[in-house]
C-alpha atoms as a PDB file:
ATOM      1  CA  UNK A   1      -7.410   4.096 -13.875  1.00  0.00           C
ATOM      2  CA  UNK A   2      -5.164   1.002 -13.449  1.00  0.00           C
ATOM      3  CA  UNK A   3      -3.830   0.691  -9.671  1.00  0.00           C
ATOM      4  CA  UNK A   4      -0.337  -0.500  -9.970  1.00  0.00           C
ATOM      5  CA  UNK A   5       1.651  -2.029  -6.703  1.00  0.00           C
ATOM      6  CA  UNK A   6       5.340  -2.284  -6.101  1.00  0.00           C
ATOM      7  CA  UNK A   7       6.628  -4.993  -3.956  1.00  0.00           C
ATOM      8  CA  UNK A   8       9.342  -5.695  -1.416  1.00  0.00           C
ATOM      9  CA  UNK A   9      10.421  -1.678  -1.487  1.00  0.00           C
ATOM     10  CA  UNK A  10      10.930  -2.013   2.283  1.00  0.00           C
ATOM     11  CA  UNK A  11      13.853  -4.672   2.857  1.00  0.00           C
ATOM     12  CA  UNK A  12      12.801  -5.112   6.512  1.00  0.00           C
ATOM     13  CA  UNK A  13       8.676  -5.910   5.292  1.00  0.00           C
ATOM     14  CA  UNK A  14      10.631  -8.246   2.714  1.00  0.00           C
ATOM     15  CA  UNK A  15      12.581 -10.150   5.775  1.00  0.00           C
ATOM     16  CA  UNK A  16       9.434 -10.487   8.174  1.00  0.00           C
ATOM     17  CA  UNK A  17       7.866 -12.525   5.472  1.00  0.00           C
ATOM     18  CA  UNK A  18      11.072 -14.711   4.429  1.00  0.00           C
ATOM     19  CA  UNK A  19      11.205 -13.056   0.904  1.00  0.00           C
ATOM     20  CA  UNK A  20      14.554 -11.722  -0.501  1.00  0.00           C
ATOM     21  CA  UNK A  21      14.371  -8.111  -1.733  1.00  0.00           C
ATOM     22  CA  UNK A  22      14.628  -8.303  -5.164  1.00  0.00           C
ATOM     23  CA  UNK A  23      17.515  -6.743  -7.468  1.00  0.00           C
ATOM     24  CA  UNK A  24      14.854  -4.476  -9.290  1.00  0.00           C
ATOM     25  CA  UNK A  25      11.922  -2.968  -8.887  1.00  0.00           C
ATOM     26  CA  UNK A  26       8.714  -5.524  -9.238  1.00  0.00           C
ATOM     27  CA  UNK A  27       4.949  -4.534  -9.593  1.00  0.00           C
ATOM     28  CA  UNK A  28       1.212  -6.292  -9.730  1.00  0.00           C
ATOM     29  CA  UNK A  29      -1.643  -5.005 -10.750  1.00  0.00           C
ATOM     30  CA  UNK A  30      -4.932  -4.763  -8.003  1.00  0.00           C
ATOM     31  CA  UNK A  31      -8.487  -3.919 -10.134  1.00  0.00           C
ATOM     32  CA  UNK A  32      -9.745  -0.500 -10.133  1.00  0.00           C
ATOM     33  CA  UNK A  33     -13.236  -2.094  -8.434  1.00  0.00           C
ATOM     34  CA  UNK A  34     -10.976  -3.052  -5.386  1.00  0.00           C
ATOM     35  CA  UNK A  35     -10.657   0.777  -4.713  1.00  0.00           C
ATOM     36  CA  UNK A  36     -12.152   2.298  -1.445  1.00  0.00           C
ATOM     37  CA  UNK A  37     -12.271   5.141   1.049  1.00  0.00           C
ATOM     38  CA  UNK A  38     -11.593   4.879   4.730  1.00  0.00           C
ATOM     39  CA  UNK A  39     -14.724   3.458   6.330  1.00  0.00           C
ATOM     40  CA  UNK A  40     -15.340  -0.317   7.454  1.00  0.00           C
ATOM     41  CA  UNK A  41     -12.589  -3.322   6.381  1.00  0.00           C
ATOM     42  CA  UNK A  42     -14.420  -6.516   6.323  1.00  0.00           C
ATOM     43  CA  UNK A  43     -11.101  -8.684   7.647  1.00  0.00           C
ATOM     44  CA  UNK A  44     -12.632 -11.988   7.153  1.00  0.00           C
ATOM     45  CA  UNK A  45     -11.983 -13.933  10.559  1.00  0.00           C
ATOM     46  CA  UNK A  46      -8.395 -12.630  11.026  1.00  0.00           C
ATOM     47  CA  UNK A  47      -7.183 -13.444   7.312  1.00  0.00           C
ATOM     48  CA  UNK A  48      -6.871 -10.496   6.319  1.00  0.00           C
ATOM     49  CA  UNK A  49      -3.540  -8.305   6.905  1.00  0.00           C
ATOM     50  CA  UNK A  50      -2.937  -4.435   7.329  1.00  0.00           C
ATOM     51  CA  UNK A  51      -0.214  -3.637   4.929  1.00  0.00           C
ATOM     52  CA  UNK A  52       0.411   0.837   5.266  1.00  0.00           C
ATOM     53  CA  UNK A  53       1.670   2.375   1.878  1.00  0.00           C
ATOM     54  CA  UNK A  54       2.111   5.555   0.454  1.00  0.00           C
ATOM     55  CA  UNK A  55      -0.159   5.933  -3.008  1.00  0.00           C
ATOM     56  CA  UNK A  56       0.556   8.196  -5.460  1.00  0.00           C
ATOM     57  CA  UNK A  57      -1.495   9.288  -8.208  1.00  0.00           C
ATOM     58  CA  UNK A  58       0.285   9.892 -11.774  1.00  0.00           C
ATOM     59  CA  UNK A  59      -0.067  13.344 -13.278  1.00  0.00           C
ATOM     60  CA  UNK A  60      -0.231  14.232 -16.805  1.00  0.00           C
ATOM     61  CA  UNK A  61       3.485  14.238 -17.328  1.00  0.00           C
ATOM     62  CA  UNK A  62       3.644  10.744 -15.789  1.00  0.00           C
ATOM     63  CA  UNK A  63       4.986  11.955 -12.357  1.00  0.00           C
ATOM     64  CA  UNK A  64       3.637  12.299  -9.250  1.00  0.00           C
ATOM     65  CA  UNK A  65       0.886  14.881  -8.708  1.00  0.00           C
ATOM     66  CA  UNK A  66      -0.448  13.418  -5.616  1.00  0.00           C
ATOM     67  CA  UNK A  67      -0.199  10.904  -2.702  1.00  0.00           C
ATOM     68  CA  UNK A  68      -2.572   9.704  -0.476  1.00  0.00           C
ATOM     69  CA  UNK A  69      -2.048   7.145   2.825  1.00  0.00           C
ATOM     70  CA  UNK A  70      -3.596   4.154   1.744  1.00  0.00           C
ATOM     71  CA  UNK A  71      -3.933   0.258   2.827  1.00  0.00           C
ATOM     72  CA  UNK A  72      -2.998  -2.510   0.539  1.00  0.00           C
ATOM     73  CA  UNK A  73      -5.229  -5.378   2.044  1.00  0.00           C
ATOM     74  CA  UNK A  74      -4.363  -9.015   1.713  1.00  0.00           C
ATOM     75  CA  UNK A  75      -6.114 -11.855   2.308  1.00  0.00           C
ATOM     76  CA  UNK A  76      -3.045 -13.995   3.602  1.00  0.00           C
ATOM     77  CA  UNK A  77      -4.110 -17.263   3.698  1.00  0.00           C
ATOM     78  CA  UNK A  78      -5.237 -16.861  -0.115  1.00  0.00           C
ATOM     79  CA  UNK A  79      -1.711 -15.545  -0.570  1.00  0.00           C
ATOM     80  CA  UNK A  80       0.405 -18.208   0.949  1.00  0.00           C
ATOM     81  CA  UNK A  81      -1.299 -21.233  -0.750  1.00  0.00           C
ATOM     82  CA  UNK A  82      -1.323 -18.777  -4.251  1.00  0.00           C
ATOM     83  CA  UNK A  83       2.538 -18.634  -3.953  1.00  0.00           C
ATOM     84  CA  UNK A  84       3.368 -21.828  -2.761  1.00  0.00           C
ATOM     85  CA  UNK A  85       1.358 -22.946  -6.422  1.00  0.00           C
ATOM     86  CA  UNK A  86       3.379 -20.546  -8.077  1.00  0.00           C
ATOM     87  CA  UNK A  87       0.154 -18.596  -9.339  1.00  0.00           C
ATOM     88  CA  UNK A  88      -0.882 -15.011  -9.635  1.00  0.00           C
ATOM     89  CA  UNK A  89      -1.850 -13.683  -6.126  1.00  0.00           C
ATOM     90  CA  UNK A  90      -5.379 -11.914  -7.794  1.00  0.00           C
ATOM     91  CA  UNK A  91      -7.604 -13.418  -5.218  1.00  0.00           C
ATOM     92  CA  UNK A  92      -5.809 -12.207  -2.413  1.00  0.00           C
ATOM     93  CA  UNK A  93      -5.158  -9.044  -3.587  1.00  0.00           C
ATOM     94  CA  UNK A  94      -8.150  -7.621  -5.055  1.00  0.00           C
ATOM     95  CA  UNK A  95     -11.147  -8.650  -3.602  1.00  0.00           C
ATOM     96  CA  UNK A  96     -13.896  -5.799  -2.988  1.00  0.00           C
ATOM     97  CA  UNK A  97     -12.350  -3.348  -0.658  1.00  0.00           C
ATOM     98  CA  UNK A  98      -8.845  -4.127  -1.331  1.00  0.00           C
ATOM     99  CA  UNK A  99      -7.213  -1.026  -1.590  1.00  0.00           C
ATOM    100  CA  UNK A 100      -8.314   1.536   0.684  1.00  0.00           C
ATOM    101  CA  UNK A 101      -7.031   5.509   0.210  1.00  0.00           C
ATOM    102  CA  UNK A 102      -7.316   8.367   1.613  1.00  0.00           C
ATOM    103  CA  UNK A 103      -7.637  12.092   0.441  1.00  0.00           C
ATOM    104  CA  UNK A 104      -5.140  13.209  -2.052  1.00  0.00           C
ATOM    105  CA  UNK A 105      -2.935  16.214  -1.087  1.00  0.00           C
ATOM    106  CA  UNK A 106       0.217  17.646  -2.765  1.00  0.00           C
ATOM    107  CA  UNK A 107       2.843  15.307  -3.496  1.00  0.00           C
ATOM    108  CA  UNK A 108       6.159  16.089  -1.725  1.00  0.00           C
ATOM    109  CA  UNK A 109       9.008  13.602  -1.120  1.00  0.00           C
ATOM    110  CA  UNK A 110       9.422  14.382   2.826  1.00  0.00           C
ATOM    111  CA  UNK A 111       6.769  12.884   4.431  1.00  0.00           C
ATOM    112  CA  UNK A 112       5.963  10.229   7.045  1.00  0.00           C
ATOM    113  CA  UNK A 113       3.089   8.026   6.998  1.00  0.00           C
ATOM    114  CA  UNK A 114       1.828   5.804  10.244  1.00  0.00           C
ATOM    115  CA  UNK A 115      -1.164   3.570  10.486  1.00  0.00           C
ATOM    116  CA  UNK A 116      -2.147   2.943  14.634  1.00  0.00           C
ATOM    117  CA  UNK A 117      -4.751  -0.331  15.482  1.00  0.00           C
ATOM    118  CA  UNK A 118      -6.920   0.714  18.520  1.00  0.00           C
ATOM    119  CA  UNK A 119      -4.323   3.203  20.111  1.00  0.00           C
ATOM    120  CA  UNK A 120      -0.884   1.707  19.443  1.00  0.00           C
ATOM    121  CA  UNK A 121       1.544   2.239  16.466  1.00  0.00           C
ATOM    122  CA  UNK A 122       2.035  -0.957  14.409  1.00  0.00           C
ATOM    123  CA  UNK A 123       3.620   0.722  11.304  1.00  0.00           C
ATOM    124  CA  UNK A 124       5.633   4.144  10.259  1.00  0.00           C
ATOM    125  CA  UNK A 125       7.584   4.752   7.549  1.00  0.00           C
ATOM    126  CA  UNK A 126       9.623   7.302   5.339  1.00  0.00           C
ATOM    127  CA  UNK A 127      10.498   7.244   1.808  1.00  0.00           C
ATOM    128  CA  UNK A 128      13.802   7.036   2.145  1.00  0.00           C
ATOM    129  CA  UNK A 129      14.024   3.730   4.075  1.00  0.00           C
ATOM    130  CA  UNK A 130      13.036   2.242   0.766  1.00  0.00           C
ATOM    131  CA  UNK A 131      14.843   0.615  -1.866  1.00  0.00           C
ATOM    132  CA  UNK A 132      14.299   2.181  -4.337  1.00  0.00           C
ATOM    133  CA  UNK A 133      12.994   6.278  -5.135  1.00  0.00           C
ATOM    134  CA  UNK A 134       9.556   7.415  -6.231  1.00  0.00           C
ATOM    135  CA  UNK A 135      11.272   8.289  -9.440  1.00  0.00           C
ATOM    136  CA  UNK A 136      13.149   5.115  -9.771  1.00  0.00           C
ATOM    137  CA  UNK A 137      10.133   3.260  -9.150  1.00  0.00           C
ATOM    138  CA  UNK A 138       7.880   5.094 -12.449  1.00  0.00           C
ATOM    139  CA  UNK A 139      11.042   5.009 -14.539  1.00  0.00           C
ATOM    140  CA  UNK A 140      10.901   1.215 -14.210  1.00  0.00           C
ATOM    141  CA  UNK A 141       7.248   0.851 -14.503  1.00  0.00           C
ATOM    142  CA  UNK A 142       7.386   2.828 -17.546  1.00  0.00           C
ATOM    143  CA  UNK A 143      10.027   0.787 -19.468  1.00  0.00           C
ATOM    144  CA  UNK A 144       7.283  -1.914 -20.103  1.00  0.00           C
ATOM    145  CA  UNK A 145       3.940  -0.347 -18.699  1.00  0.00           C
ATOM    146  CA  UNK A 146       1.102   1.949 -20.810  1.00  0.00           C
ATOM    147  CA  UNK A 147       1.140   4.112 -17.836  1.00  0.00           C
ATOM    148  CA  UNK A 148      -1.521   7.153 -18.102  1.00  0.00           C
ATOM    149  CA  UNK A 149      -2.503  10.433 -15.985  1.00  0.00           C
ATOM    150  CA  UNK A 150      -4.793   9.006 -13.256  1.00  0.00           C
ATOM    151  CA  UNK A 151      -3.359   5.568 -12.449  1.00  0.00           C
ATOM    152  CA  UNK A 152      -1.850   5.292  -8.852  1.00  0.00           C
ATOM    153  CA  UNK A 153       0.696   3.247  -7.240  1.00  0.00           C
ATOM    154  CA  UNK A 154       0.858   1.651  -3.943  1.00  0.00           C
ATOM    155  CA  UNK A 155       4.713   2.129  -3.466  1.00  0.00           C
ATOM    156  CA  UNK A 156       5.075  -0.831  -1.000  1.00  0.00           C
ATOM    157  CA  UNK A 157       4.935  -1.158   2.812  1.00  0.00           C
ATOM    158  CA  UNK A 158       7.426  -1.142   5.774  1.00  0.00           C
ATOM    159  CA  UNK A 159       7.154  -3.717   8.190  1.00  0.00           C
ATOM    160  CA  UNK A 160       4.928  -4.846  10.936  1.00  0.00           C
ATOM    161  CA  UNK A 161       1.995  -6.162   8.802  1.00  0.00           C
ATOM    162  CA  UNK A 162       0.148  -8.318  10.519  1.00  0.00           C
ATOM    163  CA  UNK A 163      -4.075  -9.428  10.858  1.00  0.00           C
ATOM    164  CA  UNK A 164      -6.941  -6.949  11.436  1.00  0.00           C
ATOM    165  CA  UNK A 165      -9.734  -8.351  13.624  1.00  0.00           C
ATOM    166  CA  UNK A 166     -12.813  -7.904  14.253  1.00  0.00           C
ATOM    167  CA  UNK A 167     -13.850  -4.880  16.129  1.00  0.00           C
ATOM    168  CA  UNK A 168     -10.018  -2.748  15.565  1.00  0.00           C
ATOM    169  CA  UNK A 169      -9.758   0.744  15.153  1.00  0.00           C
ATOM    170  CA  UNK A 170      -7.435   1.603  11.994  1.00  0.00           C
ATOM    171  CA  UNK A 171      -6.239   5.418  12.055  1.00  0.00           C
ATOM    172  CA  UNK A 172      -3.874   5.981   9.328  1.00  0.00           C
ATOM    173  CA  UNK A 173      -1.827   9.735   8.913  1.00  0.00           C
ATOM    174  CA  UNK A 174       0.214  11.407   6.352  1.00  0.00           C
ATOM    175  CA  UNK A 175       2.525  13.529   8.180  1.00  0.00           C
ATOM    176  CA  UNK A 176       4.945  16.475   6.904  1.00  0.00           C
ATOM    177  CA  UNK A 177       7.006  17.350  10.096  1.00  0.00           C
ATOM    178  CA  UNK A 178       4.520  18.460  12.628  1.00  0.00           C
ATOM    179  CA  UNK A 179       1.774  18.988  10.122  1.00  0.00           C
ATOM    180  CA  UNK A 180      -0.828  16.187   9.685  1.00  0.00           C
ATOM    181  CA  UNK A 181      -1.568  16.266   5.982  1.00  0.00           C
ATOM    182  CA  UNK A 182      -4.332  13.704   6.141  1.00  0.00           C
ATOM    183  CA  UNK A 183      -6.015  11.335   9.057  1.00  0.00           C
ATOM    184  CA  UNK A 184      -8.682   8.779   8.265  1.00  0.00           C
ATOM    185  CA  UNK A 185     -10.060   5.676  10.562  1.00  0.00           C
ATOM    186  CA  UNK A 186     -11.570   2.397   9.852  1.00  0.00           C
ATOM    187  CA  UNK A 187     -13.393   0.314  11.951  1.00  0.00           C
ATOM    188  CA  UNK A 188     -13.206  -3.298  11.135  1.00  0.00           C
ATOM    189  CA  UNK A 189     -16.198  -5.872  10.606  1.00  0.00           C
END
C-alpha cells in the first residue's frame, strides 16, 4: 500500500501558510509504517500540527472505493527548516504515527468532514471548496504514478491547522447531511 498526499487542494490552507496554490495538482509520498488508527498522537512539545483530510482508498478499477477522516500530522518545525533547504519534507511527514485514519465507509462525493480540539471546531470542510475534484486529482496521479487497488490518498486539508498539545482532545467526523458516517478521538501525549 503506498499512501499518496496531495497538497495545497484548499487555496485558503495554501494562504495561511504563505504558499501559492499551485497551477496543478502536486503529491508526496508518507511511508506505509507512518499509518495509524485513532488513539494517542505523541505531538512532541507543540511541534506537531493537526492537518484534517479526507482519505480515500483506491479500488480495483483505480477509483475510489472508500474514504475515511484521517489526520496528516506534521512535525512543523522539521518542515520549515526542510523547505527553506529546499529538501524533501520525509522527516516531517512520516515519522511513526504520521497518518492517522479512521474506519472506511462507502465513498460518496457529498460529505463533510470536521476535526474539534477539546470541544471547539478548528477545521470543516467539503469537497467542493477544493481545487481540484477527487477524479481530477487520480487522473493526475495516474499520468506518472504505478497506482494499485489498496493505496490511499490524503486529498489535502482546509485551513486552520495549527499545534496539538499536550493533554487535547482530537474528535474527528465524517458527516453525510445529518448522518455521522464515522467519529473517532485522540487524546494527545
Amino acid at each position: 500500500m503506498d499512501v499518496w498526499c496531495a497538497i495545497r487542494t484548499f487555496p485558503k490552507h495554501a494562504a495561511e501558510l504563505g504558499n501559492s496554490t499551485p497551477q496543478e495538482p502536486v503529491f508526496f509520498l508518507k511511508s506505509s509504517s507512518s499509518v495509524c488508527a485513532f488513539s494517542r498522537i505523541e505531538c512532541h512539545n507543540g511541534d506537531v500540527h493537526h492537518e484534517l483530510e479526507l482519505v480515500i482508498r483506491i479500488g480495483p478499477d483505480l477509483k475510489p472505493d472508500a474514504m475515511a477522516v484521517g489526520l496528516d500530522l506534521t512535525k512543523r518545525s522539521t518542515q520549515d527548516r526542510l523547505k527553506a533547504g529546499g529538501l524533501p519534507w520525509a522527516a516531517a511527514k512520516s515519522f511513526a504515527g504520521a497518518s492517522v485514519i479512521g474506519d472506511w465507509v462507502d465513498f460518496s462525493k457529498n460529505v463533510e468532514y470536521t476535526l474539534e480540539i477539546n470541544g471547539v471546531l478548528i477545521q470543516r470542510a467539503t469537497l467542493a471548496q477544493m481545487s481540484w475534484s477527487i477524479e481530477e486529482l487520480l487522473d493526475k496521479l495516474k499520468e506518472w504514478a504505478p497506482l494499485q487497488a489498496g493505496d490511499i490518498l490524503f486529498t489535502g486539508t482546509p485551513s486552520g491547522v495549527g499545534p496539538l498539545n499536550r493533554g487535547d482532545l482530537i474528535k474527528a467526523r465524517l458527516l453525510k447531511g445529518n448522518m455521522v458516517l464515522s467519529s473517532h478521538s485522540a487524546y494527545c501525549i
